[in-house]
PDB file of N, CA and C in Angstrom:
ATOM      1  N   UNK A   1      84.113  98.250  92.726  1.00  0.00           N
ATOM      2  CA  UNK A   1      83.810  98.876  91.461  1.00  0.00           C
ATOM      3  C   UNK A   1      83.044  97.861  90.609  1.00  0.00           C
ATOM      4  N   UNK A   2      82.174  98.168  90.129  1.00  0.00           N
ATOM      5  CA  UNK A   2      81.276  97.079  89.054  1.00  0.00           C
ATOM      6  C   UNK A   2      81.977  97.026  87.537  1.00  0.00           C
ATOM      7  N   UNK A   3      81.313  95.830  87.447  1.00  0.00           N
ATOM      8  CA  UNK A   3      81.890  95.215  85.815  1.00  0.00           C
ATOM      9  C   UNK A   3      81.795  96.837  85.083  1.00  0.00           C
ATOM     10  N   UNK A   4      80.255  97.260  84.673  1.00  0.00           N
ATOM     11  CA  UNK A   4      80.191  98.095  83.582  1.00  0.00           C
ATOM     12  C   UNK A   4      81.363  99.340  84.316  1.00  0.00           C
ATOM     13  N   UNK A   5      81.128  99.577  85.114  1.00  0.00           N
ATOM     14  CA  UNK A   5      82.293 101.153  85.542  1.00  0.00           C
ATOM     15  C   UNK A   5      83.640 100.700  85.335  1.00  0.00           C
ATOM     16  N   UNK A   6      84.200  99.583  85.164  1.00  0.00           N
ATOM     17  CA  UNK A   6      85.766  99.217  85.118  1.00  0.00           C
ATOM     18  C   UNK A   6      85.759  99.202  83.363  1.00  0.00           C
ATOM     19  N   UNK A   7      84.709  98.930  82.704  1.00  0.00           N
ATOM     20  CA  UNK A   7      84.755  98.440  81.261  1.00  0.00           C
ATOM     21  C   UNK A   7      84.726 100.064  80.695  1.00  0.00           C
ATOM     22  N   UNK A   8      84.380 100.836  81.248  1.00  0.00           N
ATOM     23  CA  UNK A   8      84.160 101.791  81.535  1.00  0.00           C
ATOM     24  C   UNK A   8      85.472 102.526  81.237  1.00  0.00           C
ATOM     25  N   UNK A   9      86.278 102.733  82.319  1.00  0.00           N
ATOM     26  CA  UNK A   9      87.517 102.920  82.383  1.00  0.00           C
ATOM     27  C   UNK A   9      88.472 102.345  81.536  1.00  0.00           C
ATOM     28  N   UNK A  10      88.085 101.193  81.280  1.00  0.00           N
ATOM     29  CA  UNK A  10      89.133 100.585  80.160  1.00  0.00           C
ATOM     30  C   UNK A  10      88.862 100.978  78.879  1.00  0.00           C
ATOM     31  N   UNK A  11      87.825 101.499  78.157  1.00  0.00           N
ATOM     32  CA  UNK A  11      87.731 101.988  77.098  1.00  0.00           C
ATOM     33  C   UNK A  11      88.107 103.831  77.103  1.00  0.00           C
ATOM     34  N   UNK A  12      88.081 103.917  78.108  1.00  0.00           N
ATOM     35  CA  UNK A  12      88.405 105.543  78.293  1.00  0.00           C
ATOM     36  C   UNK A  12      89.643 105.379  78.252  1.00  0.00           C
ATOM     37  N   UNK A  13      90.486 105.040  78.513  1.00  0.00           N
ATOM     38  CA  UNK A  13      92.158 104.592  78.484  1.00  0.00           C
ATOM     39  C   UNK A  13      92.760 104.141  77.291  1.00  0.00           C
ATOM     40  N   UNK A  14      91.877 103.524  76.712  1.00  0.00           N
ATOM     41  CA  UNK A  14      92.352 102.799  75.264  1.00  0.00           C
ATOM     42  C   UNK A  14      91.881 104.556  74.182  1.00  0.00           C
ATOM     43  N   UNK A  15      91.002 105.107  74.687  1.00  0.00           N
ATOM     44  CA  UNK A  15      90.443 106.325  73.574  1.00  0.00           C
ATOM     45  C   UNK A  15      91.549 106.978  74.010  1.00  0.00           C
ATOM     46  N   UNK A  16      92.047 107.452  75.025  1.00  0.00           N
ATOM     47  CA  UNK A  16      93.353 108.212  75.848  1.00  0.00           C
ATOM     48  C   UNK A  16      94.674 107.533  74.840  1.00  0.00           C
ATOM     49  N   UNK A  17      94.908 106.433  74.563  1.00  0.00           N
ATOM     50  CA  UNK A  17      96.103 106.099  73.959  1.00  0.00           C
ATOM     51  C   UNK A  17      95.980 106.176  72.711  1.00  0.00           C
ATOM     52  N   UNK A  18      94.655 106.460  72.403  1.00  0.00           N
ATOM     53  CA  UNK A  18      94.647 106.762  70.739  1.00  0.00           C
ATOM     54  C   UNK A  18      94.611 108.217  70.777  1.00  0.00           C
ATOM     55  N   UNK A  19      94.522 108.940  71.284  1.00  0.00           N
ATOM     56  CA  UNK A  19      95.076 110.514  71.058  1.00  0.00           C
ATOM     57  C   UNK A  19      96.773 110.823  71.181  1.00  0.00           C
ATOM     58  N   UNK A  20      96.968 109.786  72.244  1.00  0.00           N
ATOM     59  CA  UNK A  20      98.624 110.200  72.816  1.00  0.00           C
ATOM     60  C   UNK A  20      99.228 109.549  71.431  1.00  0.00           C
ATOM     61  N   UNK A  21      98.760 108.199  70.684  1.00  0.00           N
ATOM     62  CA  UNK A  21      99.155 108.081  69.627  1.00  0.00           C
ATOM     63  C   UNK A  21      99.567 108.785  68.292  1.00  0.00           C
ATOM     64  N   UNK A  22      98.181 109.400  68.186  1.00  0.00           N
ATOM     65  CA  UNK A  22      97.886 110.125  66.988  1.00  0.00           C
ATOM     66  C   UNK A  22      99.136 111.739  67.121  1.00  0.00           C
ATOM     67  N   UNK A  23      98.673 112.190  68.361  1.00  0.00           N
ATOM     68  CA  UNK A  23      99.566 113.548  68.761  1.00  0.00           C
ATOM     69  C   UNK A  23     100.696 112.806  68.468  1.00  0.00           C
ATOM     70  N   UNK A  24     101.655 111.463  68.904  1.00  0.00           N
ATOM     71  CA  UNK A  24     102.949 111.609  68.878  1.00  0.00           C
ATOM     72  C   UNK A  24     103.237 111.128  67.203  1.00  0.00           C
ATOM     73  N   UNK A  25     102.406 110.713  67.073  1.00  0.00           N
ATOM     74  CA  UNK A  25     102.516 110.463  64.708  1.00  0.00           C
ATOM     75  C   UNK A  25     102.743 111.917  64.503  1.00  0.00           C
ATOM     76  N   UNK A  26     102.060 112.621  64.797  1.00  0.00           N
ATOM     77  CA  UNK A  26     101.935 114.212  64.452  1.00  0.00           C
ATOM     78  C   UNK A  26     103.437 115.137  64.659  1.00  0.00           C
ATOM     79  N   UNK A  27     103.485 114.869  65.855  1.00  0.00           N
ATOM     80  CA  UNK A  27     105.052 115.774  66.293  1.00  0.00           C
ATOM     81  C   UNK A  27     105.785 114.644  65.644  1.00  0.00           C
ATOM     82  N   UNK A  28     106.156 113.985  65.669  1.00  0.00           N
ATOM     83  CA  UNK A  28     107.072 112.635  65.395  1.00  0.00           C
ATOM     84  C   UNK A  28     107.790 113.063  63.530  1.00  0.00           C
ATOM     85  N   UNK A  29     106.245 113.175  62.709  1.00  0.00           N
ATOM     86  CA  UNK A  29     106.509 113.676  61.234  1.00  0.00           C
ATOM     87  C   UNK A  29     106.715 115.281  61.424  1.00  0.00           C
ATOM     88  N   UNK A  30     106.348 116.094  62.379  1.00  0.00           N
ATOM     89  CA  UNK A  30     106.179 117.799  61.775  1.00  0.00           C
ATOM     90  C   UNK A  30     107.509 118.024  62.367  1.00  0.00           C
ATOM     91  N   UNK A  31     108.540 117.820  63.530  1.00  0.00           N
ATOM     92  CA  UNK A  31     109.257 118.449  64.031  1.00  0.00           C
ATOM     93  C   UNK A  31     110.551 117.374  64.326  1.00  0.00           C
ATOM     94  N   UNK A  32     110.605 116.366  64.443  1.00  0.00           N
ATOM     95  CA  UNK A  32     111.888 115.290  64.531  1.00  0.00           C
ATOM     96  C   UNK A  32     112.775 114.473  63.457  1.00  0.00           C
ATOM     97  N   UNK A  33     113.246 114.120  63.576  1.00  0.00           N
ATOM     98  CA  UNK A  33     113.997 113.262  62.048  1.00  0.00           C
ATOM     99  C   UNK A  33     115.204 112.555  62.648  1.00  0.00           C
ATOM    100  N   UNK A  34     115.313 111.352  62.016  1.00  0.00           N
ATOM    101  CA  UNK A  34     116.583 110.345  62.583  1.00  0.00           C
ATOM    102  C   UNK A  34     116.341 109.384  63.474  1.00  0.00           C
ATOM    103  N   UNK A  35     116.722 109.207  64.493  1.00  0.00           N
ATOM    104  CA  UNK A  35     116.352 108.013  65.214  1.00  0.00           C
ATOM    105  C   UNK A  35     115.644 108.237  66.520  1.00  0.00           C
ATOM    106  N   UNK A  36     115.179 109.820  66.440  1.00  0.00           N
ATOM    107  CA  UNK A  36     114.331 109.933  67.311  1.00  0.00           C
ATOM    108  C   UNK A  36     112.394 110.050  66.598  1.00  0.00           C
ATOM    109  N   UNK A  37     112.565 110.733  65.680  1.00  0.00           N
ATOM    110  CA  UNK A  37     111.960 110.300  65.012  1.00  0.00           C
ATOM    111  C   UNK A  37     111.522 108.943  65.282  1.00  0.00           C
ATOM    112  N   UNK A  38     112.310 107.726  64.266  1.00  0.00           N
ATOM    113  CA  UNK A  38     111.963 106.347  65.034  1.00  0.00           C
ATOM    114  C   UNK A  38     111.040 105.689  66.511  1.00  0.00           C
ATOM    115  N   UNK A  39     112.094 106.143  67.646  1.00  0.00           N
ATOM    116  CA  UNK A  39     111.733 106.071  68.327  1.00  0.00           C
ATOM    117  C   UNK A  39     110.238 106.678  68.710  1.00  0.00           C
ATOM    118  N   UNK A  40     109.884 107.587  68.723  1.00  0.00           N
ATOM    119  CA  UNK A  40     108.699 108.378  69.021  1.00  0.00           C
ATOM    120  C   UNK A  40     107.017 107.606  67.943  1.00  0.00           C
ATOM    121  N   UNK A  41     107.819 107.391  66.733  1.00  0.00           N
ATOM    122  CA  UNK A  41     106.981 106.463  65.883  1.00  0.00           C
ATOM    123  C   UNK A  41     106.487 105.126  66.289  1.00  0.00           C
ATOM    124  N   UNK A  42     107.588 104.668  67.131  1.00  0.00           N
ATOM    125  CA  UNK A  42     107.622 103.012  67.529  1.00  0.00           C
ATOM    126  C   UNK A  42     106.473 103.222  68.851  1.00  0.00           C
ATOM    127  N   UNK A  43     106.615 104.368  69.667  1.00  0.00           N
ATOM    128  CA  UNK A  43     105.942 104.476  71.013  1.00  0.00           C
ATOM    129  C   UNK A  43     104.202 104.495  70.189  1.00  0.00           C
ATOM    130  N   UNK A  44     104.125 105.158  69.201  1.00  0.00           N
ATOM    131  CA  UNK A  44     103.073 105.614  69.481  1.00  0.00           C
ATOM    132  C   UNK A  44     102.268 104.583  68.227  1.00  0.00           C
ATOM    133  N   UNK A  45     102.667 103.968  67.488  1.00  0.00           N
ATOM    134  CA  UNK A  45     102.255 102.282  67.514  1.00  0.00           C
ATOM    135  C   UNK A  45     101.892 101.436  68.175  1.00  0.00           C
ATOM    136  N   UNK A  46     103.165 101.375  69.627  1.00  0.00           N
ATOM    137  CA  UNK A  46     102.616 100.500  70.335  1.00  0.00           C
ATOM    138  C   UNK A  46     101.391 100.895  71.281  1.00  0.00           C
ATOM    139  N   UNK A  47     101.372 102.109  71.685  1.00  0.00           N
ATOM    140  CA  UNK A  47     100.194 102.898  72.230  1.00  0.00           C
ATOM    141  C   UNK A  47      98.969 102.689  71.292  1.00  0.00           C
ATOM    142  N   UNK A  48      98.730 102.755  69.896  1.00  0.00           N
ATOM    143  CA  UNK A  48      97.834 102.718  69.037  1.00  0.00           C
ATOM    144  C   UNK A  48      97.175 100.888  69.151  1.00  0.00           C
ATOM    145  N   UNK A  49      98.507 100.161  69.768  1.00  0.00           N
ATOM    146  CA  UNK A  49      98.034  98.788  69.524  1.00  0.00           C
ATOM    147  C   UNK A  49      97.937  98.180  70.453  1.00  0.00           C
ATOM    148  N   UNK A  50      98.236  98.401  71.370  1.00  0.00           N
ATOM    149  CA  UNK A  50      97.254  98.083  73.063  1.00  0.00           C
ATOM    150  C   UNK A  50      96.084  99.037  73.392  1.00  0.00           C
ATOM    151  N   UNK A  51      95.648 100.157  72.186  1.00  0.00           N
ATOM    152  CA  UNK A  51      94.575 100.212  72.718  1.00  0.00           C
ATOM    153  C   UNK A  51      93.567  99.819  71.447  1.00  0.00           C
ATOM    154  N   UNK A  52      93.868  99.151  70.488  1.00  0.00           N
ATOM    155  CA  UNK A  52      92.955  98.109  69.900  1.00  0.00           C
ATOM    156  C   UNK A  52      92.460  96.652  70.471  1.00  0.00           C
ATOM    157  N   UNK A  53      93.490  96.530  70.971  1.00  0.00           N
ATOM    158  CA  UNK A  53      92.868  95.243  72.299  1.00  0.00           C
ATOM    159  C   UNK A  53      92.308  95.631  72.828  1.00  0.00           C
ATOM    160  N   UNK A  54      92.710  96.550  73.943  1.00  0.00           N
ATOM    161  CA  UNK A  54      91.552  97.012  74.835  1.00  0.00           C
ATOM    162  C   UNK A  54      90.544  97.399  74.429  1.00  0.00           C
ATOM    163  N   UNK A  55      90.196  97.924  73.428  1.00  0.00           N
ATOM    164  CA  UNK A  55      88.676  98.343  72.714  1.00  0.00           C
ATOM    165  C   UNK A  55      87.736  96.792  71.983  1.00  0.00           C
ATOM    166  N   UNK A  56      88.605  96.109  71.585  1.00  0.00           N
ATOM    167  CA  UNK A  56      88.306  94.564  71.123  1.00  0.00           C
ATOM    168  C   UNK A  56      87.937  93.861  72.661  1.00  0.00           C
ATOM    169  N   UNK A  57      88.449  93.937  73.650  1.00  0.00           N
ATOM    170  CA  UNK A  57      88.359  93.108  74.969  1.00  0.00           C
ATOM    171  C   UNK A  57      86.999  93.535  75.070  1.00  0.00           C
ATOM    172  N   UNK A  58      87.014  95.247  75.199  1.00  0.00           N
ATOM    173  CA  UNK A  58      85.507  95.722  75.650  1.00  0.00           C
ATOM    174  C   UNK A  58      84.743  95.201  75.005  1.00  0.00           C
ATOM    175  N   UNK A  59      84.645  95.436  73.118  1.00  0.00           N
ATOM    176  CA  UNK A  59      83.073  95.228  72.606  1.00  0.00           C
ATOM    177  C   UNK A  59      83.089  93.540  72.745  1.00  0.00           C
ATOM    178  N   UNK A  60      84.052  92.510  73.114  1.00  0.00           N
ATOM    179  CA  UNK A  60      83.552  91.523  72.708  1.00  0.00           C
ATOM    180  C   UNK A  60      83.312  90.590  74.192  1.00  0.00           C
ATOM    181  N   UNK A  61      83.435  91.067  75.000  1.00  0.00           N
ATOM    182  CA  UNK A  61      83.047  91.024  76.905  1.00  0.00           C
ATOM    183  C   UNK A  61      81.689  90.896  76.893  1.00  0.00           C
ATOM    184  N   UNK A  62      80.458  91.327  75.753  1.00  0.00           N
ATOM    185  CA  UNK A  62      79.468  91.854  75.400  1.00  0.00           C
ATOM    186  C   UNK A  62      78.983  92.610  77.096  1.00  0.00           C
ATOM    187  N   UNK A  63      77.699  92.559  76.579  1.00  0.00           N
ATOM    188  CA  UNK A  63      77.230  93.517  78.172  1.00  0.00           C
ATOM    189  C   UNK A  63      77.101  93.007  79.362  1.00  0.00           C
ATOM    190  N   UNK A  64      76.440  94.122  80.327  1.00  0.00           N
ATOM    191  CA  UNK A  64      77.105  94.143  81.852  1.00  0.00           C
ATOM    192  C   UNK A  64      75.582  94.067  82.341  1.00  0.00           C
ATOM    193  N   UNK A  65      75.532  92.972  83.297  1.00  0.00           N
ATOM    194  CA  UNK A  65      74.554  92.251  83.673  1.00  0.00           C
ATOM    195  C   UNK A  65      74.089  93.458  85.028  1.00  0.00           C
ATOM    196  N   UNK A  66      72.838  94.360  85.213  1.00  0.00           N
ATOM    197  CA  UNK A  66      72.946  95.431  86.012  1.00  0.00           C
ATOM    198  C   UNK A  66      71.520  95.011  86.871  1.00  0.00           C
TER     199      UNK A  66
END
């Protein structure tokens, strides 16, 4: 697999954990409360913040030598 197609994939994965993020903020406030709530909040933080690295890894890798 080449550099650009893996960098590739890794930013498609990091955009993927910022939806699964955002959706679980969403159900997390419209339909839960208590310590699940919590929990579901905490997941989708940490999902929101491994895929700011991974989007930081990509743009700063700069480009793919083709």
């Amino acid at each position: 697999m080449s550099e650009g197609l893996l960098k590739m994939w890794v930013a498609l994965s990091a955009i993927g954990l910022m939806f699964i993020a955002v959706f679980s903020i969403m159900f997390s406030r419209s339909k839960l409360s208590g310590i699940f709530q919590t929990v579901v909040s905490l997941f989708a933080w940490i999902c929101m913040i491994v895929a700011g690295i991974l989007i930081i890894i990509v743009v700063f890798s700069g480009p793919v030598q083709g």
